[in-house]
Every structure is written in structure tokens, then in C-alpha cells.
C-alpha atoms as a PDB file:
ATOM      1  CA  UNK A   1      31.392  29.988 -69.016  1.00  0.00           C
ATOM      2  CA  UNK A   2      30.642  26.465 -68.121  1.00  0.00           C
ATOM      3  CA  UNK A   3      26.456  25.766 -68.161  1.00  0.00           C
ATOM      4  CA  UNK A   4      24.932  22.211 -66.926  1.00  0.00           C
ATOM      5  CA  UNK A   5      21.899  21.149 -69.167  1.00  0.00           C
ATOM      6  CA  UNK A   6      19.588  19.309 -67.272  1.00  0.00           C
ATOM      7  CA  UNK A   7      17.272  17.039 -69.591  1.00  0.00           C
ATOM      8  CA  UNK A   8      15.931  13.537 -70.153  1.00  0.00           C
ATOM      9  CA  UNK A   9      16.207  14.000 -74.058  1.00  0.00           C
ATOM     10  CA  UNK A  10      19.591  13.785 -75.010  1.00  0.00           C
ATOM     11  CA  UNK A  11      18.311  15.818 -78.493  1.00  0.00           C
ATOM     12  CA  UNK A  12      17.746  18.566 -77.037  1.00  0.00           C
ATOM     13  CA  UNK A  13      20.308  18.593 -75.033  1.00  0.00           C
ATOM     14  CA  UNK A  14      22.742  18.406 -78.114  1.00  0.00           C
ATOM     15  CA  UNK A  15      20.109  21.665 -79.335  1.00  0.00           C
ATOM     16  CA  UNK A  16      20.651  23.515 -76.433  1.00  0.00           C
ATOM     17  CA  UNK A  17      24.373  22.947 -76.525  1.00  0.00           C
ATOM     18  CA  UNK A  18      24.259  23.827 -80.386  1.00  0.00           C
ATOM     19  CA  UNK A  19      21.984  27.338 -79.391  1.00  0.00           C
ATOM     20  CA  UNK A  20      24.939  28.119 -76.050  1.00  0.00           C
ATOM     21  CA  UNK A  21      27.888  27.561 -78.598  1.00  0.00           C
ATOM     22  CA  UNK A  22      26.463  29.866 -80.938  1.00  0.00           C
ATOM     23  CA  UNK A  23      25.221  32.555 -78.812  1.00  0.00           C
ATOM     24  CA  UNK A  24      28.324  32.843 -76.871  1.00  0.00           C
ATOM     25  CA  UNK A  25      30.981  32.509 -79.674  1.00  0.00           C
ATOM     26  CA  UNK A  26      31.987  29.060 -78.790  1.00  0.00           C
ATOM     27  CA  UNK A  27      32.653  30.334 -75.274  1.00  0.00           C
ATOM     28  CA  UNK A  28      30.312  28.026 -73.436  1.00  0.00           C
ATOM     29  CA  UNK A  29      31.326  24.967 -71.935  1.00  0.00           C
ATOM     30  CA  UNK A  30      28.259  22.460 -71.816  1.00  0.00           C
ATOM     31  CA  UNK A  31      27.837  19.817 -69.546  1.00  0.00           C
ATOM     32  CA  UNK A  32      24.750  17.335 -69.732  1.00  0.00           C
ATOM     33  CA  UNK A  33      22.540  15.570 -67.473  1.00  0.00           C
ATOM     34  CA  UNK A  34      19.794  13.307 -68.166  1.00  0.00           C
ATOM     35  CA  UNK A  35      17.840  13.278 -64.545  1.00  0.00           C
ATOM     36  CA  UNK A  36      17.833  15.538 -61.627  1.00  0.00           C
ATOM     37  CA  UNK A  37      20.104  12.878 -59.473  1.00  0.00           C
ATOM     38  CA  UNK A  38      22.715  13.236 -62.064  1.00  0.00           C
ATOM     39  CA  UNK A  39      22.568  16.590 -62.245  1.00  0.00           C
ATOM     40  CA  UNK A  40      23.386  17.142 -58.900  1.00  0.00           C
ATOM     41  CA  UNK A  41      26.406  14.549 -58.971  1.00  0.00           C
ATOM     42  CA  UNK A  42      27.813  16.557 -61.992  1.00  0.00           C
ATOM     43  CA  UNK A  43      27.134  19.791 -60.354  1.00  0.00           C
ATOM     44  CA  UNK A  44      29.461  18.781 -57.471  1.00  0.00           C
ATOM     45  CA  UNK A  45      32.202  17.819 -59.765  1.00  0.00           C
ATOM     46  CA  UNK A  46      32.547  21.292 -60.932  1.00  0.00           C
ATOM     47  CA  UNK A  47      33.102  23.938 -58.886  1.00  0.00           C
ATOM     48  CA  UNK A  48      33.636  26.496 -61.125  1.00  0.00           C
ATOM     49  CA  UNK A  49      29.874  26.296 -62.841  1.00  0.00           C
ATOM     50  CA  UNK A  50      28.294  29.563 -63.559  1.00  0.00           C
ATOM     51  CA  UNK A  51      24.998  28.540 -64.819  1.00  0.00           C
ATOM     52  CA  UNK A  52      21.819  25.388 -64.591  1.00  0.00           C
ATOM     53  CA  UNK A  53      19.501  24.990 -67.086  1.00  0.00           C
ATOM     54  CA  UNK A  54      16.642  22.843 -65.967  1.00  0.00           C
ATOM     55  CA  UNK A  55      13.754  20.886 -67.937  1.00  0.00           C
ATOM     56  CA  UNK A  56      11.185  20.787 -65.426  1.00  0.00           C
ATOM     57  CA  UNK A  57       9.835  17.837 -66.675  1.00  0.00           C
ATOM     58  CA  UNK A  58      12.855  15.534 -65.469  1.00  0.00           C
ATOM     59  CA  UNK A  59      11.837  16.402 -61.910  1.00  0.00           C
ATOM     60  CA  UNK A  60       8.376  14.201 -62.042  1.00  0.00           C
ATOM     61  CA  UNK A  61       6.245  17.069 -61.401  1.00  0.00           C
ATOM     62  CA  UNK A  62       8.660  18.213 -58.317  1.00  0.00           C
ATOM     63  CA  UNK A  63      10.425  20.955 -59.937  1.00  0.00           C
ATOM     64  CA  UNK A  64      10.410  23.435 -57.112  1.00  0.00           C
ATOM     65  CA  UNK A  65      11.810  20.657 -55.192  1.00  0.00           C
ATOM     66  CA  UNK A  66      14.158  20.153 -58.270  1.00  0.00           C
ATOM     67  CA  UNK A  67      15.082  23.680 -57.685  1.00  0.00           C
ATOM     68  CA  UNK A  68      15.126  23.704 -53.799  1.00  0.00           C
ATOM     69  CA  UNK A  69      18.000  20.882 -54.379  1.00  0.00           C
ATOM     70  CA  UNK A  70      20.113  22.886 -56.509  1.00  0.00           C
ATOM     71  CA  UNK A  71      19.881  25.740 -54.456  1.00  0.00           C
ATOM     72  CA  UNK A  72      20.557  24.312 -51.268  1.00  0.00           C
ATOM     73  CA  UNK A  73      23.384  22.126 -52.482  1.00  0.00           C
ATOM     74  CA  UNK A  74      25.064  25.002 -55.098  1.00  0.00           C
ATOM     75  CA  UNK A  75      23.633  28.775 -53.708  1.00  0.00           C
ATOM     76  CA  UNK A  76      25.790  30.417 -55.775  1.00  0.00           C
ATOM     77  CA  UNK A  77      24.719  28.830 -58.753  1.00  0.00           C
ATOM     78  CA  UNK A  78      21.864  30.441 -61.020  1.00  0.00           C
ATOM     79  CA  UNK A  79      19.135  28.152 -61.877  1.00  0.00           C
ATOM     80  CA  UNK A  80      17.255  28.799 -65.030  1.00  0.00           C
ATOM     81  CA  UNK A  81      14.143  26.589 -65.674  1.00  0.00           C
ATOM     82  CA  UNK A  82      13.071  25.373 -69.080  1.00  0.00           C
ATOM     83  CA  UNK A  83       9.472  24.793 -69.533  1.00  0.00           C
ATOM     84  CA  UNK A  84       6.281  24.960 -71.914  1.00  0.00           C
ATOM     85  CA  UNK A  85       3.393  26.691 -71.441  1.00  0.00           C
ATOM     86  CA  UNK A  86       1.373  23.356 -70.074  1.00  0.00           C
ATOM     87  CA  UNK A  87       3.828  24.091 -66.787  1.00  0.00           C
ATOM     88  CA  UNK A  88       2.745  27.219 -65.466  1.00  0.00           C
ATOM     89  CA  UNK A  89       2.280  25.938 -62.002  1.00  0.00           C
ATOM     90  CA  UNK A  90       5.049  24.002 -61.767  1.00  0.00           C
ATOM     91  CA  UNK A  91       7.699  27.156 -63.256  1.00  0.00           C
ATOM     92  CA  UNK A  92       5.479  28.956 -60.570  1.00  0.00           C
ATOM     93  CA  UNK A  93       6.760  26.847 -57.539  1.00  0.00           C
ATOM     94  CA  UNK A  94      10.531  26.782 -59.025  1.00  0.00           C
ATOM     95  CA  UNK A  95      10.202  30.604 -59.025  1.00  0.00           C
ATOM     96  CA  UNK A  96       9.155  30.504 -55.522  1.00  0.00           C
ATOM     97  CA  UNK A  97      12.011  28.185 -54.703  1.00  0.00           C
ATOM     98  CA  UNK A  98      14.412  30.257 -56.194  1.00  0.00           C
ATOM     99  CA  UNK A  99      14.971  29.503 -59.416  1.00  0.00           C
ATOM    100  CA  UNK A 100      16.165  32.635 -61.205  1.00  0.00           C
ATOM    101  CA  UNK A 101      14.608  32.636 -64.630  1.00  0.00           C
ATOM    102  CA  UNK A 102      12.288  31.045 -66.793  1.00  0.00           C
ATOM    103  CA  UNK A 103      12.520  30.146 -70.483  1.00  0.00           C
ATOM    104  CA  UNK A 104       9.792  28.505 -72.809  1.00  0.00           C
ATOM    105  CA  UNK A 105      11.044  25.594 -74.641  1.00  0.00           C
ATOM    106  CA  UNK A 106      10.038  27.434 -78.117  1.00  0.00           C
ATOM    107  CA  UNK A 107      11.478  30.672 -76.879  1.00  0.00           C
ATOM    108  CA  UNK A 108      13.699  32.723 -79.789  1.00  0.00           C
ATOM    109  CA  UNK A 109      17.329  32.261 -79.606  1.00  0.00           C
ATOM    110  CA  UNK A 110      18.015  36.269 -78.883  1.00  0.00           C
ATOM    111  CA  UNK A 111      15.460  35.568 -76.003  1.00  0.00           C
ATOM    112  CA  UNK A 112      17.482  32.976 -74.602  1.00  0.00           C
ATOM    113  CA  UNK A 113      20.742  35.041 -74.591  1.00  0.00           C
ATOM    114  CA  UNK A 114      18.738  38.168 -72.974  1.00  0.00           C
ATOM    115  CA  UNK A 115      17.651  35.995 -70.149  1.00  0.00           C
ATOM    116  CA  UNK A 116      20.654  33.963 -69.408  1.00  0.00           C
ATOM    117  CA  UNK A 117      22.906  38.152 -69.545  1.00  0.00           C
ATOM    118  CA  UNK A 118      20.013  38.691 -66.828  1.00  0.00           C
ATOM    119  CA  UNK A 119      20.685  35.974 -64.787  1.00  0.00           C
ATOM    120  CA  UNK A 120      24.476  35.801 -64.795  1.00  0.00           C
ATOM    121  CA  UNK A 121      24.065  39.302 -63.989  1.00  0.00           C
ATOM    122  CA  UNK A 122      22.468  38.931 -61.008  1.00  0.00           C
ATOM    123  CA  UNK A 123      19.027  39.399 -61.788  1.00  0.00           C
ATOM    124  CA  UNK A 124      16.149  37.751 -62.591  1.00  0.00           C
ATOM    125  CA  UNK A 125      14.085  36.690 -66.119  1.00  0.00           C
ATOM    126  CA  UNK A 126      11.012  35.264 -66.789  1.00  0.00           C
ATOM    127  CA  UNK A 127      11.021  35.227 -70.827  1.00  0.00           C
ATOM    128  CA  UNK A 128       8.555  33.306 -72.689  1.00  0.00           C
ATOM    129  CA  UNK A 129       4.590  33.338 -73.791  1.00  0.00           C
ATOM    130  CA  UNK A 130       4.558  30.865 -70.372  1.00  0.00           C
ATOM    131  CA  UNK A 131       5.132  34.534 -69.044  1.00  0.00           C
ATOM    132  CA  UNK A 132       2.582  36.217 -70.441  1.00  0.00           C
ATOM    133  CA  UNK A 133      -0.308  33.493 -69.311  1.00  0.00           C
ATOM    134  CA  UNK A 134       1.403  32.928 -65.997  1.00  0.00           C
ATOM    135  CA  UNK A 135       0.700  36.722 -65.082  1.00  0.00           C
ATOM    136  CA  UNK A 136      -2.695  37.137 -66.948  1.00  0.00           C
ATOM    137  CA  UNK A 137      -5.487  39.047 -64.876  1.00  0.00           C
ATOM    138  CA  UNK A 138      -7.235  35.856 -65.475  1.00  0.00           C
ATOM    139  CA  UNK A 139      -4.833  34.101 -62.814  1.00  0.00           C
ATOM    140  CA  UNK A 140      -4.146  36.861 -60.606  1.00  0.00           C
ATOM    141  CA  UNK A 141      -7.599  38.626 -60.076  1.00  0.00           C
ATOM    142  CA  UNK A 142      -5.555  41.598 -57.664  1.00  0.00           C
ATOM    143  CA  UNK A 143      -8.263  44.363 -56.823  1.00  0.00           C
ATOM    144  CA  UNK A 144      -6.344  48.140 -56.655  1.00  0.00           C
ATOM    145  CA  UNK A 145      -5.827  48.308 -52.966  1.00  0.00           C
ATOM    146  CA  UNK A 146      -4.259  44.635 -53.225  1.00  0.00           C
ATOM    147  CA  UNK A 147      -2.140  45.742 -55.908  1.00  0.00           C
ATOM    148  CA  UNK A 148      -0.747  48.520 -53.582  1.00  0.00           C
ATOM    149  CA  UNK A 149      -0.381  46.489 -50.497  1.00  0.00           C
ATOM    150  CA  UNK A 150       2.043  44.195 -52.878  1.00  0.00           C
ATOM    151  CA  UNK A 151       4.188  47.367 -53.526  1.00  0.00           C
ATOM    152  CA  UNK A 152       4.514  48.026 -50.318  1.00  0.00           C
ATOM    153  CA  UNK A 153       5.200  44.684 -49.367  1.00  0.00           C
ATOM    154  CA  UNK A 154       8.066  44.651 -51.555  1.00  0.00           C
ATOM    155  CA  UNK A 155       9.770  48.231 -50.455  1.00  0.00           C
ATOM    156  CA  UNK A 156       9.137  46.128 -46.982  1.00  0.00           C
ATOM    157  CA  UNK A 157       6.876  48.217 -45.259  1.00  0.00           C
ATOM    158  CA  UNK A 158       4.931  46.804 -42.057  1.00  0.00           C
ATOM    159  CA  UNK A 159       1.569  46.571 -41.748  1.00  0.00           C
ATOM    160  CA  UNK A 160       1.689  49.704 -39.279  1.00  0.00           C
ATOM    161  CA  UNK A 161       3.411  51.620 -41.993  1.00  0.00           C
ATOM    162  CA  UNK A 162       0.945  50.723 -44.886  1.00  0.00           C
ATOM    163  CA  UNK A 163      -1.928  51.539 -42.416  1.00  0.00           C
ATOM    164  CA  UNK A 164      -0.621  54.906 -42.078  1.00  0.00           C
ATOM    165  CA  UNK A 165      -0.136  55.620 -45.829  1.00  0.00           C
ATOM    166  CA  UNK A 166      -3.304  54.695 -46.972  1.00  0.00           C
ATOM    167  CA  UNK A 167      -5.105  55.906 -43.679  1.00  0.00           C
ATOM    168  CA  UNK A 168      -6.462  52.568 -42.931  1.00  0.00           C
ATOM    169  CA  UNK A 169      -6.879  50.430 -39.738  1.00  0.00           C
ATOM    170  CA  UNK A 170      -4.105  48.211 -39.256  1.00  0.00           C
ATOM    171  CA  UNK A 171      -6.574  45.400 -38.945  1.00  0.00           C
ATOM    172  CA  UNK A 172      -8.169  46.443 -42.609  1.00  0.00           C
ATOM    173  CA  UNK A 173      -4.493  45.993 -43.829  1.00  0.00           C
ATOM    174  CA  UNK A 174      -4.165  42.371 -42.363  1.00  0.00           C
ATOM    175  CA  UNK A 175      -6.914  41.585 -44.104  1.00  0.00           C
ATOM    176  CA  UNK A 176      -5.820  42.705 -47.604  1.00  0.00           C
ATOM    177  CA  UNK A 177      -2.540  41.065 -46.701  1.00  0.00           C
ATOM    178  CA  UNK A 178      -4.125  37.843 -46.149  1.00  0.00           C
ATOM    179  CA  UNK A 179      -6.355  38.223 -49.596  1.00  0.00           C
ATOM    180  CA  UNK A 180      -3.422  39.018 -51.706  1.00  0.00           C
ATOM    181  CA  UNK A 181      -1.588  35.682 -50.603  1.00  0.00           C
ATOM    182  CA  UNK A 182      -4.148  33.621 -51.250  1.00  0.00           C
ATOM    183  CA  UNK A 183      -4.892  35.304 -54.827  1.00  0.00           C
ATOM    184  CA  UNK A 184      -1.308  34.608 -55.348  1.00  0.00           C
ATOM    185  CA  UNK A 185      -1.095  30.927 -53.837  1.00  0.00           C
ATOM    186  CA  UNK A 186       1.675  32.053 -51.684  1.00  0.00           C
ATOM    187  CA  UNK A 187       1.812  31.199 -47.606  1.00  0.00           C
ATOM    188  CA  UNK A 188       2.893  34.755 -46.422  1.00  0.00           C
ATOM    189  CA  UNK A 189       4.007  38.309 -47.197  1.00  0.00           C
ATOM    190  CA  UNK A 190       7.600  37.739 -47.571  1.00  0.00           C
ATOM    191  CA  UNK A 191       6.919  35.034 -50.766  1.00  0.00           C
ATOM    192  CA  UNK A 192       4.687  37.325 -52.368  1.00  0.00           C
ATOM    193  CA  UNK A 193       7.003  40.119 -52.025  1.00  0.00           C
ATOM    194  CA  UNK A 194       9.807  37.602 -53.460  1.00  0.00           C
ATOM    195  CA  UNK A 195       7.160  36.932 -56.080  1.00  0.00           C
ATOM    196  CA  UNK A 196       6.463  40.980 -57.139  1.00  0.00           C
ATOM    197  CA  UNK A 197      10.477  41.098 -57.338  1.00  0.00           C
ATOM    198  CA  UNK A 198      11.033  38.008 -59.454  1.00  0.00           C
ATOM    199  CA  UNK A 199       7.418  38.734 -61.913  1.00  0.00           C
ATOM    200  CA  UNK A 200       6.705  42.669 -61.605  1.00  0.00           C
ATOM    201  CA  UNK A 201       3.146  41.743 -60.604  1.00  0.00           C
ATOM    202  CA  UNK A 202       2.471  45.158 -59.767  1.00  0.00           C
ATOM    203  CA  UNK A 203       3.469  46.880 -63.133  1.00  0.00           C
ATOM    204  CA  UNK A 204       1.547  44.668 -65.422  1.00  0.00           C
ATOM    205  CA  UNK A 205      -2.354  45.731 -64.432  1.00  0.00           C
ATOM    206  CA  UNK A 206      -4.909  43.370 -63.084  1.00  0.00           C
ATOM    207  CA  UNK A 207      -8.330  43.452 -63.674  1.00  0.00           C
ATOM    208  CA  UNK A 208      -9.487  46.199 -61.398  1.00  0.00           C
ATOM    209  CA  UNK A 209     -12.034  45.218 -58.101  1.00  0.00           C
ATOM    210  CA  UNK A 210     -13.186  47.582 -55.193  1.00  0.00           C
ATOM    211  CA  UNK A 211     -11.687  48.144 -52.141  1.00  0.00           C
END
């Protein structure tokens, strides 16, 4: 497994190779990066890397565009963003830009290794008390009917096909649809479908509203 640590701190880089080492039974290669620019020069060195870990704070505040880099340079390539709970919007716009995991800078070491089996699996982690206040009803105020329009957002349903479910107008769904992306700071339906799949919005429970 070879894993590129992206960080401006050369400490913790040498902690997070330390934490990888152990946790995989000396089985992780570690390569290290101290900006965003060199990340990307070391990332097309090695063709054969599996994983990016990412301290959004290298990225000047741009770490969706941080991620959008990666991404577009290296799709294959899982991007895992390290962060502390002072980032929340930022690890909320490297979500959006396809990171696939978060991690808090403080998070346990058996935390780390569940998200990083996650992501090399295919899927997608958000582990961390970042998680926790990213997702409280506090930030998402979702009313019931919004909640369900996310779901069926994310099976994919049209706003035709919600309409008939809930026996609504199609122009009373449009509306919710336009409510529930700006309560989630996204710019359409698709992103805050991506969003539900990547944070299980829907299963957490939001402080309730009316219709």
C-alpha cells in the first residue's frame, strides 16, 4: 500500500507515517509532501498510489479546490482529508468535491484504520467529532417533508415521481427541492443527493419543522 501525506508540518507527517506503519504491519509505504503543488508533482511520479491524505490547511483555505486538483489529475486515487473541528466548512466543500473521507486531526488510531478500510474499499467515511458538529440539527435545520425529498433525491427519483408519492403538486415539490439546497449550501439536487450518500443526512434526525 503506498499512501501520500500531504502536510506543511513535517512532525506530523513523521506521526502519521509512525500511526500507517503501525496500523498496517509495516505494510504502508509513505510518501510526504509539504504543500499542495508538491503533492501533486509526487502524485504523478507514482502510479501505483492507492491512497491521499490531505491537511486541509496546506491548501490556504482552498481545500475543495485542493481536492478538485487531485481528483481531476489522479480519479482513481482516494482522497482522505485531515482536518480539526475549526474546518467544518472547508471539509464540507472537499466532500462536495469529492474527497472520500474525513478524519479529525485528534481522531483515535482504530478510527483512522476504520476509515482508511472504508475508503480503499470503495466507500466513503466521515470519522471524527468534526462529524458530529458538521451534521448537527443546528446546521442543517431539514423540516420532515425536506428530509424525505433528500431520500428520494438520492434513490434518484424526479420531481414527477416524488409528486406522485407524496400526492403533491409537482410545483409544491420544486419548491421543497429548492429549500433543501439552500439549507444544505449546495447549488442543485444532484450535490445534495451526492451529499446524503457521502454524510447519511437523512438517517441522523433533524430538528423537526412543518410542511
Amino acid at each position: 500500500m503506498k499512501i501520500l501525506l500531504i502536510d506543511s508540518k513535517e512532525s506530523l507527517r513523521d506521526e502519521f507515517r509512525f500511526v500507517l506503519q503501525r496500523l498496517t504491519n509495516g505494510m504502508a509505504e509513505s510518501l510526504g509532501a509539504g504543500n499542495c503543488v508538491q503533492g501533486l508533482v509526487c502524485a504523478g511520479q507514482h502510479a501505483d498510489l492507492d491512497l491521499i491524505l490531505l491537511e486541509l490547511n496546506v491548501s490556504e483555505g482552498n481545500g475543495g479546490d485542493a481536492v478538485s486538483a487531485f481528483r481531476g489529475r489522479h480519479p482513481s486515487v482516494p482522497v482522505v482529508v485531515v482536518s480539526t473541528e475549526e474546518n467544518s466548512h472547508l471539509v464540507q466543500r472537499a466532500l462536495r468535491n469529492g474527497a472520500s473521507g474525513c478524519v479529525g486531526k485528534s481522531s483515535p488510531e482504530a478510527m483512522l484504520l476504520d476509515v482508511l478500510r472504508l475508503v480503499l474499499a470503495g466507500d466513503v467515511a466521515v470519522r471524527s467529532k468534526l462529524f458530529q458538529m458538521l451534521l448537527s440539527p443546528k446546521k442543517y435545520r431539514l423540516t420532515d417533508r425536506q428530509r424525505q425529498v433528500l431520500a428520494c433525491l438520492t434513490e434518484g427519483l424526479s420531481n414527477k415521481e416524488i409528486a406522485e408519492r407524496f400526492d403533491l403538486a409537482e410545483g409544491t415539490v420544486k419548491v421543497h427541492v429548492a429549500a433543501l439546497c439552500q439549507a444544505l449550501g449546495v447549488r442543485g439536487r444532484k450535490e445534495a443527493a451526492r451529499m446524503d450518500r457521502q454524510l447519511g443526512l437523512v438517517d441522523l434526525g433533524f430538528e423537526s419543522g412543518h410542511f
